[in-house]
C-alpha atoms as a PDB file:
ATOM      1  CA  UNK A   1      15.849-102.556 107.417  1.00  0.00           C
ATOM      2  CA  UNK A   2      18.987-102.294 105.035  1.00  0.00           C
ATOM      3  CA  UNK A   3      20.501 -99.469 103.648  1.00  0.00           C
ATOM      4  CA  UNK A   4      23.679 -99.862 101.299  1.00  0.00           C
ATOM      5  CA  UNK A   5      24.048-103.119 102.483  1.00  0.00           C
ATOM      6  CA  UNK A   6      24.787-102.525 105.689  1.00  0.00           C
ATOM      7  CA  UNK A   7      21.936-103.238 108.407  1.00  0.00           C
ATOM      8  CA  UNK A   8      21.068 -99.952 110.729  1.00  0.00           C
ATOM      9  CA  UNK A   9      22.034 -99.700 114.208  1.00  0.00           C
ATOM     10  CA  UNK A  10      19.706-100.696 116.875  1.00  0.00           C
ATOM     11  CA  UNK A  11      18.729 -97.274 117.609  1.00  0.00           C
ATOM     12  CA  UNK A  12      18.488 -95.913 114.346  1.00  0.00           C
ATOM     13  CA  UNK A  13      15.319 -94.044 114.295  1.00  0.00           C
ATOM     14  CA  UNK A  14      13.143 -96.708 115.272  1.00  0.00           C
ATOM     15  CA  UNK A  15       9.946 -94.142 114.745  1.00  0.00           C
ATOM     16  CA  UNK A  16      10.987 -93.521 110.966  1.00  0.00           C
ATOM     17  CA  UNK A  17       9.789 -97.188 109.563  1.00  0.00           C
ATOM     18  CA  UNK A  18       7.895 -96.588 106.728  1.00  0.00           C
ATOM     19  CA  UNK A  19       5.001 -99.047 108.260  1.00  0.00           C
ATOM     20  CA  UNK A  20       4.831 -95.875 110.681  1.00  0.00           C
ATOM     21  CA  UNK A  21       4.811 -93.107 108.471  1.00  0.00           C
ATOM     22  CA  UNK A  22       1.642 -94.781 106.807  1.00  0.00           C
ATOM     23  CA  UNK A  23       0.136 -94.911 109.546  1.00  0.00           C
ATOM     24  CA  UNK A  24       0.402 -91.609 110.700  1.00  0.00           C
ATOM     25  CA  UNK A  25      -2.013 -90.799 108.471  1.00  0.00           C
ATOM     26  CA  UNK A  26      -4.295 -92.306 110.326  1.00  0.00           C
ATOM     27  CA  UNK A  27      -3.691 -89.938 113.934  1.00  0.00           C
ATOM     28  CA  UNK A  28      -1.044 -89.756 116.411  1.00  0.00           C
ATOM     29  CA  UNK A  29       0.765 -93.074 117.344  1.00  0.00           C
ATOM     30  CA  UNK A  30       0.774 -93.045 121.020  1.00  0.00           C
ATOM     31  CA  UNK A  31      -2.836 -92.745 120.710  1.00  0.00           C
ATOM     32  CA  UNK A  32      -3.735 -94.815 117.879  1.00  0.00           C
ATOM     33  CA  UNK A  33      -5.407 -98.220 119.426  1.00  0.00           C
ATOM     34  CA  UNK A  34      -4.527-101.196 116.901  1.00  0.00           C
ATOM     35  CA  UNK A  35      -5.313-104.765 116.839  1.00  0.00           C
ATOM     36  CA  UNK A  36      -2.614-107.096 114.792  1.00  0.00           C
ATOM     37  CA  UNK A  37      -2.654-110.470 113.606  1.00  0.00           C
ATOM     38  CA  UNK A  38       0.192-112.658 113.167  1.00  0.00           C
ATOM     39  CA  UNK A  39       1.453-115.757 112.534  1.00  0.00           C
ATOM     40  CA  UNK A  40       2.897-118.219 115.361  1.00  0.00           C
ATOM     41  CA  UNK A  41       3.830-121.706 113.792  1.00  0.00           C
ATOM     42  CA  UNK A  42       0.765-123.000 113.150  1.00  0.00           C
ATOM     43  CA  UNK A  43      -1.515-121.024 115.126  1.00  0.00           C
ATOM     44  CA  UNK A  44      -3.107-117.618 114.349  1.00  0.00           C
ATOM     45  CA  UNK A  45      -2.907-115.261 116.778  1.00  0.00           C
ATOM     46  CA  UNK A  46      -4.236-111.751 117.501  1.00  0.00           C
ATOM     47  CA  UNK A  47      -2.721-108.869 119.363  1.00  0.00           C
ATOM     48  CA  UNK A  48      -6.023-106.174 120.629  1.00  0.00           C
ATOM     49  CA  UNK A  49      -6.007-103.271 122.226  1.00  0.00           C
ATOM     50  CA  UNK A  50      -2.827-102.246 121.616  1.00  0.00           C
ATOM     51  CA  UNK A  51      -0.695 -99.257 120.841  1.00  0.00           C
ATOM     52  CA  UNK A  52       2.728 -99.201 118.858  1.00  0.00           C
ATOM     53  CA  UNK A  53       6.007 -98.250 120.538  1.00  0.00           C
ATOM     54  CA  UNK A  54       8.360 -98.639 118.045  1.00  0.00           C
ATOM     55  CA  UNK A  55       9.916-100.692 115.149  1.00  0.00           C
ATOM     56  CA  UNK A  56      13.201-101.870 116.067  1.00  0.00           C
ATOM     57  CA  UNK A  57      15.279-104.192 114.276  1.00  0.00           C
ATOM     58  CA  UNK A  58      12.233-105.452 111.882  1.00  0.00           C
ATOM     59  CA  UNK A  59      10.242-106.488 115.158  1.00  0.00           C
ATOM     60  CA  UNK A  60       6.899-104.792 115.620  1.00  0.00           C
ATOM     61  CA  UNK A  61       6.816-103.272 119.981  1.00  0.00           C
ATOM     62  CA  UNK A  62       3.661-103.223 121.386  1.00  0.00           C
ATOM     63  CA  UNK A  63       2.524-101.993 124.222  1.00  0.00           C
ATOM     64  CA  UNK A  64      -0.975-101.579 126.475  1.00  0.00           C
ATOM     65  CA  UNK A  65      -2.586 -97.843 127.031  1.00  0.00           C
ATOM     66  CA  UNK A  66      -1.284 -96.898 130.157  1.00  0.00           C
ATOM     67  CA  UNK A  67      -1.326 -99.294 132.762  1.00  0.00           C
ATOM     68  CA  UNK A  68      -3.558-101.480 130.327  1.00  0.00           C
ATOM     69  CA  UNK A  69      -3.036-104.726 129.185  1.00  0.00           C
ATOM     70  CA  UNK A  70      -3.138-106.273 125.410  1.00  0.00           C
ATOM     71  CA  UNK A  71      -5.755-108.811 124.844  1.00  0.00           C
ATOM     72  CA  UNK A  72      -3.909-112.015 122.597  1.00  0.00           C
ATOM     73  CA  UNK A  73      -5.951-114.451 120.905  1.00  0.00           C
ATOM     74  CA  UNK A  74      -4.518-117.843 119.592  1.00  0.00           C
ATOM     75  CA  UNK A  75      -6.511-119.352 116.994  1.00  0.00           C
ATOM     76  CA  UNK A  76      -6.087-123.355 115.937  1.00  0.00           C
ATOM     77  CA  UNK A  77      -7.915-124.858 113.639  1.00  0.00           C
ATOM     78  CA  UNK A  78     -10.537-121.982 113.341  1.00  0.00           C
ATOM     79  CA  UNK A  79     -11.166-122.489 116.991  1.00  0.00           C
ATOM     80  CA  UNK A  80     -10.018-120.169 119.836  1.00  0.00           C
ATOM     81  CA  UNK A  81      -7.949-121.930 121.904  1.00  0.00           C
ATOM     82  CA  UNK A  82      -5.889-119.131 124.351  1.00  0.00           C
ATOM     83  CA  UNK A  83      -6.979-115.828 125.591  1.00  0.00           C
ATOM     84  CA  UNK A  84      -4.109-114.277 127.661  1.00  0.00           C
ATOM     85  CA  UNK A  85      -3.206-110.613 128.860  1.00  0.00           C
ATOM     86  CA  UNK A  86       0.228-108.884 128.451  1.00  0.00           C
ATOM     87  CA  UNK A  87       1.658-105.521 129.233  1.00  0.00           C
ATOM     88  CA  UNK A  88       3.905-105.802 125.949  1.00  0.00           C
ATOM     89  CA  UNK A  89       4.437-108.011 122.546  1.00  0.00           C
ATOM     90  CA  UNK A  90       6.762-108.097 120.202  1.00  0.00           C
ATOM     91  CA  UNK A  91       6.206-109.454 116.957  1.00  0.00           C
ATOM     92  CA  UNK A  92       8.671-110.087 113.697  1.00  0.00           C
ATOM     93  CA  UNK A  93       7.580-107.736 111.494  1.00  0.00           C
ATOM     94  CA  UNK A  94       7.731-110.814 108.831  1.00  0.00           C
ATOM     95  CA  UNK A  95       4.862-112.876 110.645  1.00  0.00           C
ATOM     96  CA  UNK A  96       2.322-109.550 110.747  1.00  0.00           C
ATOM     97  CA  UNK A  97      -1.241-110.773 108.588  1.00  0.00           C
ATOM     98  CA  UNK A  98      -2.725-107.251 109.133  1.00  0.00           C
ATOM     99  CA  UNK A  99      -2.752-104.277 111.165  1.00  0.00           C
ATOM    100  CA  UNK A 100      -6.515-102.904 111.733  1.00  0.00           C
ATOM    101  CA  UNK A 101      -6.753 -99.283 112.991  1.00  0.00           C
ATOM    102  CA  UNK A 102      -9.450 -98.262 115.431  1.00  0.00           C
ATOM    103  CA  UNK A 103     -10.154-101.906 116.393  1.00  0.00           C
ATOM    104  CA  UNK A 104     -13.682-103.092 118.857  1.00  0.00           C
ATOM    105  CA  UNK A 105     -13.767-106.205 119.953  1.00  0.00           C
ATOM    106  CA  UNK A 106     -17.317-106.866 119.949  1.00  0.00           C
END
């Protein structure tokens, strides 16, 4: 994010993104579960489960509920082809499809 020119410091409120004010509209962020897809070359790939801990340097943190894990699903070809578990992801802001609110994975 860029202000005057001049790109803000690493620590620069990295709670005061406007991505994050919108969705505080939607409850508090620490306990606001969120799935995210995003793009990874060719692939599709989706982030569940998951709660935001910050934007920092236009990358997207996230992070499990507690000692949770996040649920990531690569796509190819309109096939699932990876299921894997992480405590954390980070993802360039630039390659985020969608953010869903309140996601199930049913």
């Amino acid at each position: 994010m860029e202000a005057s020119g001049e790109k803000q410091p690493v620590d620069a409120d990295p709670m005061g993104h406007p991505l994050l004010a919108g969705l505080r509209h939607f409850g508090d962020l620490e306990n606001l579960c969120i799935a995210v897809e995003f793009e990874c070359d060719d692939c599709c790939k989706k982030a569940l489960n998951a709660r935001i801990l910050k934007i920092i340097c236009e990358f997207l943190v996230l992070v499990g509920f507690g000692d949770g894990c996040i649920l990531v699903k690569t796509i190819s070809g309109g096939e699932l082809v990876e299921k894997e578990l992480v405590k954390a992801i980070v993802i360039p802001l630039d390659r985020v499809c969608s953010i869903e609110i309140g996601a199930v994975q049913v």
